[in-house]
PDB file of N, CA and C in Angstrom:
ATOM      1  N   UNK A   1     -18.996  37.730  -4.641  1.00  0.00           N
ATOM      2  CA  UNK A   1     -18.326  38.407  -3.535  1.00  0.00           C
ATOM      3  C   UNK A   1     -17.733  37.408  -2.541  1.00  0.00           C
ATOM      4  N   UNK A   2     -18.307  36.274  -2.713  1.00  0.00           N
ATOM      5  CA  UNK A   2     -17.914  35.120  -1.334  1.00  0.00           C
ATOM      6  C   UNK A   2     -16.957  35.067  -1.872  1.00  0.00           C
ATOM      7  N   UNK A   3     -16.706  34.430  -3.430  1.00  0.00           N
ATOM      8  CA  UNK A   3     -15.635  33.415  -4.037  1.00  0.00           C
ATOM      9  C   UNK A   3     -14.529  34.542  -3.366  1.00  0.00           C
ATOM     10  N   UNK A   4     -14.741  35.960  -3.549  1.00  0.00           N
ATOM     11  CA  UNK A   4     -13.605  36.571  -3.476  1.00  0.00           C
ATOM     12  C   UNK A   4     -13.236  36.916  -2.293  1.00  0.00           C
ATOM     13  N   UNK A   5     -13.425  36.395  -1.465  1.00  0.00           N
ATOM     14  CA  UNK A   5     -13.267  36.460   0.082  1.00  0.00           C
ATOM     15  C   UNK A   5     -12.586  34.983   0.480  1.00  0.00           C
ATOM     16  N   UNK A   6     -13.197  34.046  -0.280  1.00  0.00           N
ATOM     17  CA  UNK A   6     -13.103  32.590   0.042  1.00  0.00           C
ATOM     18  C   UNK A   6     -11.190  32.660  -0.716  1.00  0.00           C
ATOM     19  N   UNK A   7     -10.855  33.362  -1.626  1.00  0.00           N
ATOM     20  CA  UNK A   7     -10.040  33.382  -2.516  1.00  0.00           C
ATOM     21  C   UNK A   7      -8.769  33.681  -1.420  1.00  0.00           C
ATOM     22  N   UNK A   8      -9.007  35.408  -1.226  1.00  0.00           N
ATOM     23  CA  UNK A   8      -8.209  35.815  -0.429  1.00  0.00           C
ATOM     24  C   UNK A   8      -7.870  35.541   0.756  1.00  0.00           C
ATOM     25  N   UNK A   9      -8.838  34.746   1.483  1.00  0.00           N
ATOM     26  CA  UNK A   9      -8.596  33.968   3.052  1.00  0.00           C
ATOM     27  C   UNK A   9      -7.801  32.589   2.730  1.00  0.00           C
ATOM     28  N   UNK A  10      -7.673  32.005   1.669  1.00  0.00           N
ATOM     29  CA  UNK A  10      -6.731  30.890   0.494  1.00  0.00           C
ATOM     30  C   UNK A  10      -5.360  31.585   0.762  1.00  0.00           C
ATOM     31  N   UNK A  11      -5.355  32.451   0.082  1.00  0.00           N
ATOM     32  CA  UNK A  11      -4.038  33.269  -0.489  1.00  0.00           C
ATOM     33  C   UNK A  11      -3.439  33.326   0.561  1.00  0.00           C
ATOM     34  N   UNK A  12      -3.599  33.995   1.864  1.00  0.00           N
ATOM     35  CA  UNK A  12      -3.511  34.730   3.303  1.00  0.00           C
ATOM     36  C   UNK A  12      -2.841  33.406   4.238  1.00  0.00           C
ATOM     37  N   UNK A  13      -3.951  31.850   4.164  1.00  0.00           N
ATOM     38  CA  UNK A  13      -3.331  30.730   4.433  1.00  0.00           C
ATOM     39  C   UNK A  13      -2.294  30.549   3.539  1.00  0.00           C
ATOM     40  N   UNK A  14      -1.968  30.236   2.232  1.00  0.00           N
ATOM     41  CA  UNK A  14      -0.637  29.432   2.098  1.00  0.00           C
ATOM     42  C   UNK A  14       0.423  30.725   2.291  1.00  0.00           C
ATOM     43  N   UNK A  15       0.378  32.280   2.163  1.00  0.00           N
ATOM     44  CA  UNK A  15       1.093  33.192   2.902  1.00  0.00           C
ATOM     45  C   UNK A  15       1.597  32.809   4.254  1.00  0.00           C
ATOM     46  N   UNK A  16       1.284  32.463   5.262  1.00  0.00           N
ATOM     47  CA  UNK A  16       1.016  32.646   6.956  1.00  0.00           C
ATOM     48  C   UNK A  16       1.896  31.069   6.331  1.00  0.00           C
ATOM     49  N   UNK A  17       1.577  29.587   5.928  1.00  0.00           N
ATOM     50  CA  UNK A  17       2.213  28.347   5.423  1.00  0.00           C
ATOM     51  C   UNK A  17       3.399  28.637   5.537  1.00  0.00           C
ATOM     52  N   UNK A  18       3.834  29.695   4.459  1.00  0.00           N
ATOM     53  CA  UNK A  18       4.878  29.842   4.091  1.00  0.00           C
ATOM     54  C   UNK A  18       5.782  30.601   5.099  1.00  0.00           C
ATOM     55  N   UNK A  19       5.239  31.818   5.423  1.00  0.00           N
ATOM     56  CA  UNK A  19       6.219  32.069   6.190  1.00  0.00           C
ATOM     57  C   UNK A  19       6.981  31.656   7.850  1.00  0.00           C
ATOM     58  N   UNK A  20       5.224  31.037   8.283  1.00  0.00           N
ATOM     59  CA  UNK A  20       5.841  30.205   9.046  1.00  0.00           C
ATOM     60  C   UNK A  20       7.358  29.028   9.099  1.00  0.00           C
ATOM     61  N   UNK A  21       7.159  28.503   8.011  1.00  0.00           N
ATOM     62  CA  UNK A  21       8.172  27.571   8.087  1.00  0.00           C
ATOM     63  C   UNK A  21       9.478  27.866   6.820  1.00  0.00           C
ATOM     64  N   UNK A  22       9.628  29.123   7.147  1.00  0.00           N
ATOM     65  CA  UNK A  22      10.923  30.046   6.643  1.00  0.00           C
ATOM     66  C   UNK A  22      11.141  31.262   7.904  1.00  0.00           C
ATOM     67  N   UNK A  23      10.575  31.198   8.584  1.00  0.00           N
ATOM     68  CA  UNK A  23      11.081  32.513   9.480  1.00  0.00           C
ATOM     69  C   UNK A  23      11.952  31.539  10.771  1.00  0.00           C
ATOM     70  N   UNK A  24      12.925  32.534  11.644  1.00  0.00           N
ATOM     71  CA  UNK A  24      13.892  31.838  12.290  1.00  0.00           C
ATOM     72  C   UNK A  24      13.538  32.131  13.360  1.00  0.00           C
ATOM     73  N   UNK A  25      12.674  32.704  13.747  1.00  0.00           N
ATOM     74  CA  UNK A  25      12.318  33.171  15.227  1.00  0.00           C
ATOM     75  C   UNK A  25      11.373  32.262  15.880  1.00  0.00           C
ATOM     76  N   UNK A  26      11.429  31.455  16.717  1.00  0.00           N
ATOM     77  CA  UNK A  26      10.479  30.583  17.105  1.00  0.00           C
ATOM     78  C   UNK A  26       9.022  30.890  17.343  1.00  0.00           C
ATOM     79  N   UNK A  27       9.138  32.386  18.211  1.00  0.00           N
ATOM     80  CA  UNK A  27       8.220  33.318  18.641  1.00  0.00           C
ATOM     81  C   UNK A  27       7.900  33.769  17.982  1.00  0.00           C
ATOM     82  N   UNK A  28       8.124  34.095  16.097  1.00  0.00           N
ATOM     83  CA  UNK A  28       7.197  34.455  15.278  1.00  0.00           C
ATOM     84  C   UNK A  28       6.412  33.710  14.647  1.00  0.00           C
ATOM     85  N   UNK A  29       7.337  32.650  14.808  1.00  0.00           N
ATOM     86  CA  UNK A  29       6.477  31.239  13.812  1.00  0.00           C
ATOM     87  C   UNK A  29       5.194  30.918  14.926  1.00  0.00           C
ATOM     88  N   UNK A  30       5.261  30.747  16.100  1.00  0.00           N
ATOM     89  CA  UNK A  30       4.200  30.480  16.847  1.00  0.00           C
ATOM     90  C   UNK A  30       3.345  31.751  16.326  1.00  0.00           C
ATOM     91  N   UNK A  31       3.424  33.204  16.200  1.00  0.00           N
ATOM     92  CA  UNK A  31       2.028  34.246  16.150  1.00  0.00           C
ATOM     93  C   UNK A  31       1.680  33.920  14.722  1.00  0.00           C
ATOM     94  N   UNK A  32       2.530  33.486  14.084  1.00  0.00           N
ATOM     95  CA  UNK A  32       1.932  33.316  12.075  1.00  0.00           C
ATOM     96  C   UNK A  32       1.109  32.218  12.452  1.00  0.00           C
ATOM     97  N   UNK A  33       1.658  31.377  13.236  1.00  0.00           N
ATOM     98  CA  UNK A  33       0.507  29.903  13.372  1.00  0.00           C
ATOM     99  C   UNK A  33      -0.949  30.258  13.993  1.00  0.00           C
ATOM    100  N   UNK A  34      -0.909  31.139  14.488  1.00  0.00           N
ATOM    101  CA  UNK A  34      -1.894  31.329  15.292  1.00  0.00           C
ATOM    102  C   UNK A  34      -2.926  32.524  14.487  1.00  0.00           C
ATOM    103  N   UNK A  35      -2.034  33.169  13.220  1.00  0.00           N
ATOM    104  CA  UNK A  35      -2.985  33.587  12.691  1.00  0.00           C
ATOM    105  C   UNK A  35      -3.852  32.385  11.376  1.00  0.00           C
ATOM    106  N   UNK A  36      -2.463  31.596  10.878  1.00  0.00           N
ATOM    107  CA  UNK A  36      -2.978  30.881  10.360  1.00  0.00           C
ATOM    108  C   UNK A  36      -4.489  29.917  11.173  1.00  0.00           C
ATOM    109  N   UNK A  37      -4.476  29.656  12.010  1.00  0.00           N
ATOM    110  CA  UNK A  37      -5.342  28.701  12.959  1.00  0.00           C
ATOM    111  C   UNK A  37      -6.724  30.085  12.941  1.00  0.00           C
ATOM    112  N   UNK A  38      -6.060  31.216  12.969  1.00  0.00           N
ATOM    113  CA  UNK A  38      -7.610  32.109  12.959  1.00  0.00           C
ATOM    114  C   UNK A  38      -8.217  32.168  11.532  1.00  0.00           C
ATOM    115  N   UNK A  39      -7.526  32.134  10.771  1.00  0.00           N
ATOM    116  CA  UNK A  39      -8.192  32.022   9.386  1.00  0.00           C
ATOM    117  C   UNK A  39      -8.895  30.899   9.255  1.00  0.00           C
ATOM    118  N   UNK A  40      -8.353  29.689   9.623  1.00  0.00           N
ATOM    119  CA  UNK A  40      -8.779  28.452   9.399  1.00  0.00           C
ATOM    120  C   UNK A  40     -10.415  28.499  10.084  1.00  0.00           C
ATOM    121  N   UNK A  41     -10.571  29.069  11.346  1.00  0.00           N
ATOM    122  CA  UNK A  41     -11.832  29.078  11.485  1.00  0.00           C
ATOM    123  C   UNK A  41     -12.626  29.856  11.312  1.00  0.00           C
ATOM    124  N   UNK A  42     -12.151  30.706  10.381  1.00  0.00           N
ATOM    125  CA  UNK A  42     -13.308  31.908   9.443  1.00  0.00           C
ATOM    126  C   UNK A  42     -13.938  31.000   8.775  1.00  0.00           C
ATOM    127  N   UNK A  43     -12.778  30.239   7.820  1.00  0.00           N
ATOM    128  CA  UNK A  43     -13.525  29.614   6.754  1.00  0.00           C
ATOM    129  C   UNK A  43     -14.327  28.117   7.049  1.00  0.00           C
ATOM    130  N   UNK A  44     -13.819  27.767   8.464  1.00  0.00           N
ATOM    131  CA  UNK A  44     -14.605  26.878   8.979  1.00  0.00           C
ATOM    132  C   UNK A  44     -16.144  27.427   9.226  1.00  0.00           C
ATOM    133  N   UNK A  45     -16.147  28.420   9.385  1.00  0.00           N
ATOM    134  CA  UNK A  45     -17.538  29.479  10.026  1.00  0.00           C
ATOM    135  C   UNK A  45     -18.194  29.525   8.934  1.00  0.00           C
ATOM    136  N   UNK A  46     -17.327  30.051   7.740  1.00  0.00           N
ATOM    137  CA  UNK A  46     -18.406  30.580   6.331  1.00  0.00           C
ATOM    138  C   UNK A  46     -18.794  29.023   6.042  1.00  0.00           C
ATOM    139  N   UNK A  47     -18.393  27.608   6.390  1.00  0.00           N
ATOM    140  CA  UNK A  47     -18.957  26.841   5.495  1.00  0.00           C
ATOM    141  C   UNK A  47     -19.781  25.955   6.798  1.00  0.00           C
ATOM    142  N   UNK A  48     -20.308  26.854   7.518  1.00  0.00           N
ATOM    143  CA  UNK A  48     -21.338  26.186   8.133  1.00  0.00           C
ATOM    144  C   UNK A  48     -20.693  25.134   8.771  1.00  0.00           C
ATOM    145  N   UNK A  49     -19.601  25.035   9.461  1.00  0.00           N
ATOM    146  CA  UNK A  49     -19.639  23.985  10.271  1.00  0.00           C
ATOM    147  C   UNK A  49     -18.654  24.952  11.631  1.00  0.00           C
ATOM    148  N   UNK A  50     -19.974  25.485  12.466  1.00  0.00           N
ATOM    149  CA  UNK A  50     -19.772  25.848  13.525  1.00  0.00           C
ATOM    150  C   UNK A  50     -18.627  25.320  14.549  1.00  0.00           C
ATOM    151  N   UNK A  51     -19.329  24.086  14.627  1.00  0.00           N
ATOM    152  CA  UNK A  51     -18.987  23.493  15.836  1.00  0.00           C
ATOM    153  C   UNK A  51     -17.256  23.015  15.582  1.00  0.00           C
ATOM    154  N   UNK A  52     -16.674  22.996  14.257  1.00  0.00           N
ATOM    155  CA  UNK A  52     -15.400  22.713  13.940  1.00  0.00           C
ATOM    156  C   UNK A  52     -14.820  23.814  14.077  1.00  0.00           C
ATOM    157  N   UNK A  53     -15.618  25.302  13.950  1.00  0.00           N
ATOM    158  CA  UNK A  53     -14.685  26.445  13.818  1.00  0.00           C
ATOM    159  C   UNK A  53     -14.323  27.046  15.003  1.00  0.00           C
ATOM    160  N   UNK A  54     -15.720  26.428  16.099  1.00  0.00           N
ATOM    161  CA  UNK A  54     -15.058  26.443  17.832  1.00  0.00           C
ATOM    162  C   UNK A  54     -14.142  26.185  18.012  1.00  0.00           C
ATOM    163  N   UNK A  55     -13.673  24.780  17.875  1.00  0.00           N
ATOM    164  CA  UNK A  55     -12.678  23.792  18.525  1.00  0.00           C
ATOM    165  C   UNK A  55     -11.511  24.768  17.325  1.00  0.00           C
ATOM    166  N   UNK A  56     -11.447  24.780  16.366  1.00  0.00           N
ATOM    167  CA  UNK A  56     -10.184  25.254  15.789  1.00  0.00           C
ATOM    168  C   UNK A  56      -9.895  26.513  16.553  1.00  0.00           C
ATOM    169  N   UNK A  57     -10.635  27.226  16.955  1.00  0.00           N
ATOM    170  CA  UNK A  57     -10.218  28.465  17.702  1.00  0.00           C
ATOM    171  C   UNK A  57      -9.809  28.611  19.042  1.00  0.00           C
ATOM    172  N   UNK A  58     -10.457  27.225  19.828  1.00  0.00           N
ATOM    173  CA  UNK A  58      -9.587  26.909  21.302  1.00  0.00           C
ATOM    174  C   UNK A  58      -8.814  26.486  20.957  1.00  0.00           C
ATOM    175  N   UNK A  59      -8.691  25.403  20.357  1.00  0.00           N
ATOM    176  CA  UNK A  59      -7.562  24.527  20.647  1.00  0.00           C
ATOM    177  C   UNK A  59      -6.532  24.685  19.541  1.00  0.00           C
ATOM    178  N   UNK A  60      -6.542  25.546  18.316  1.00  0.00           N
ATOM    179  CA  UNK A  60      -5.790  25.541  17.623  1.00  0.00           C
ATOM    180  C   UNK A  60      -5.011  27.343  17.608  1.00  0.00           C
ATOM    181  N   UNK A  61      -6.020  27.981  17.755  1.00  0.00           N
ATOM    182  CA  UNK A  61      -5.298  29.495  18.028  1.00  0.00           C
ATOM    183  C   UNK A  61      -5.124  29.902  19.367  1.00  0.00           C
ATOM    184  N   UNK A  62      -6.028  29.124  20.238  1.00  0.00           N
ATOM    185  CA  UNK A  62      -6.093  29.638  21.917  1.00  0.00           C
ATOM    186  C   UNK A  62      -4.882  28.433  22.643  1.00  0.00           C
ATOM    187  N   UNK A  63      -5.219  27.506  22.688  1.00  0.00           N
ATOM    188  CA  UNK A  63      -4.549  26.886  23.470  1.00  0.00           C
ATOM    189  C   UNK A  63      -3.129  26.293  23.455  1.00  0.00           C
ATOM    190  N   UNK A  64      -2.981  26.018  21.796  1.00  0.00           N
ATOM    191  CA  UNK A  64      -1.682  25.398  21.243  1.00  0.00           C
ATOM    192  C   UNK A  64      -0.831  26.942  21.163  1.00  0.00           C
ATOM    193  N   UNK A  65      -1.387  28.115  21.009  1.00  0.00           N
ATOM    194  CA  UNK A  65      -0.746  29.092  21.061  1.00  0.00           C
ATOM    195  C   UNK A  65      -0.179  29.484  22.263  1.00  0.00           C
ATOM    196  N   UNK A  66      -0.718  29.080  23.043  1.00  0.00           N
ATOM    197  CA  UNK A  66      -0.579  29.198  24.684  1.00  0.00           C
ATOM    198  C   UNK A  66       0.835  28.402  25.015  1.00  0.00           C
ATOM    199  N   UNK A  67       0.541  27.620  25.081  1.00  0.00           N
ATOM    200  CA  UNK A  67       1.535  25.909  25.346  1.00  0.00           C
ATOM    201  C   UNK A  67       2.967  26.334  24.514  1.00  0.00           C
ATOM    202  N   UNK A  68       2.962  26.887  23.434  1.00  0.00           N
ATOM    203  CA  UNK A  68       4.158  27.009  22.810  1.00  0.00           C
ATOM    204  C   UNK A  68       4.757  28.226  22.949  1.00  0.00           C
ATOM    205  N   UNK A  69       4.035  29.353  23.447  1.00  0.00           N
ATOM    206  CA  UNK A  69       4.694  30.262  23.627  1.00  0.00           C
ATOM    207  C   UNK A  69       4.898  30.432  25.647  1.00  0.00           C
ATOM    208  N   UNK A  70       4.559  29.312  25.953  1.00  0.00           N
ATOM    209  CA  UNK A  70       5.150  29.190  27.210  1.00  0.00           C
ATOM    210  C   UNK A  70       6.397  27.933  27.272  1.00  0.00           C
ATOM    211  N   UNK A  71       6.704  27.508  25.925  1.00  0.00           N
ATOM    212  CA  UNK A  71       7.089  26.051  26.265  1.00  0.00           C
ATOM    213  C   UNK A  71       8.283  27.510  25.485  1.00  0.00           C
ATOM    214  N   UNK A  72       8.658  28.402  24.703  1.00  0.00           N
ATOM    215  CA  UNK A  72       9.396  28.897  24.166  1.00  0.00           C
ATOM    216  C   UNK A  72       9.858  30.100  25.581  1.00  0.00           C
ATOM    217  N   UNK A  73       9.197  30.508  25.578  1.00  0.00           N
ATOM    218  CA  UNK A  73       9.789  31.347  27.120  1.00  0.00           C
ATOM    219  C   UNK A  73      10.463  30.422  28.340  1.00  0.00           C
ATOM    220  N   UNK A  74      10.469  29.340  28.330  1.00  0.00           N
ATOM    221  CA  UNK A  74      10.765  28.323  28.962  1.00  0.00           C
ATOM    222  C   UNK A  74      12.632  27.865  28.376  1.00  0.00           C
ATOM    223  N   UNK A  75      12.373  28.288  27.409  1.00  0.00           N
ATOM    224  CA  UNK A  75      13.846  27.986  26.641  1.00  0.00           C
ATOM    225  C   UNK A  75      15.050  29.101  26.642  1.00  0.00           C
ATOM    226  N   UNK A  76      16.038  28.915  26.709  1.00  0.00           N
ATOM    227  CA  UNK A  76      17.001  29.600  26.341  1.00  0.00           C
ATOM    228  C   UNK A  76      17.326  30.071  24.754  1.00  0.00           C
ATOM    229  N   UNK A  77      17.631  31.486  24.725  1.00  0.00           N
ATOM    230  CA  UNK A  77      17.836  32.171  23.327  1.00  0.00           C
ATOM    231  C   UNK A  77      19.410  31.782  22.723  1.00  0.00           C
ATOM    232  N   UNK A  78      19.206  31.019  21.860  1.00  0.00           N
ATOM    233  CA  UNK A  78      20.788  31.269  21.136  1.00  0.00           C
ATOM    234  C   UNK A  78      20.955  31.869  19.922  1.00  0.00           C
ATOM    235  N   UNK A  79      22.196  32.085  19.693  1.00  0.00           N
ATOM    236  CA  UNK A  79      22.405  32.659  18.370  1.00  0.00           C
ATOM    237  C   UNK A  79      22.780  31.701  17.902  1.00  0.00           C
ATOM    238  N   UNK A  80      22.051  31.431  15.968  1.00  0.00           N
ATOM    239  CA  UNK A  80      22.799  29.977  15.276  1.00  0.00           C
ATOM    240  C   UNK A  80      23.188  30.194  15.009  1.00  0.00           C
ATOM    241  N   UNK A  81      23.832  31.159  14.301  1.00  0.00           N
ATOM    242  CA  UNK A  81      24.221  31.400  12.462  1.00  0.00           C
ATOM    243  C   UNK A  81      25.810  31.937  13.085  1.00  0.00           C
TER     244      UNK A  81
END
C-alpha cells in the first residue's frame, strides 16, 4: 500500500515538473511550485526525516511562495505572443 502511495506522490511530482515549466502564466507556475514543494514534504515525512519536511514546507511552499508571488504582483502584465 506504501509503494503505491510512494508511486503516485512520484507521478504527481514529475506532473506538477512538468507543467510548471510549460505553462505561461507566471502566477500559475508559482501555485504548481508550491504544490510541487507540498508533495516534496509528504514524502520527506513518510521517510522519517521530519526535520527536512519542516524546512521544505516553510521555506519551500510557505515562504518562496510568498516572495514570488509578491515579487510577481510587483510586475507589470504583458502580452507576448
Amino acid at each position: 500500500m506504501i509503494l503505491v502511495i510512494d508511486f503516485a506522490l512520484l507521478l504527481f511530482m514529475i506532473i506538477c515538473a512538468l507543467a510548471a515549466i510549460t505553462v505561461k502564466d507566471l502566477l500559475h507556475a508559482t501555485i504548481i511550485l508550491a504544490a510541487y514543494s507540498l508533495i516534496m514534504t509528504v514524502l520527506w515525512a513518510e521517510m522519517n526525516a521530519v526535520d527536512v519536511a519542516f524546512t521544505e514546507a516553510t521555506v519551500g511552499a510557505g515562504i518562496t511562495t510568498v516572495l514570488f508571488v509578491a515579487a510577481i504582483a510587483r510586475t507589470r502584465r504583458r502580452s507576448g505572443d
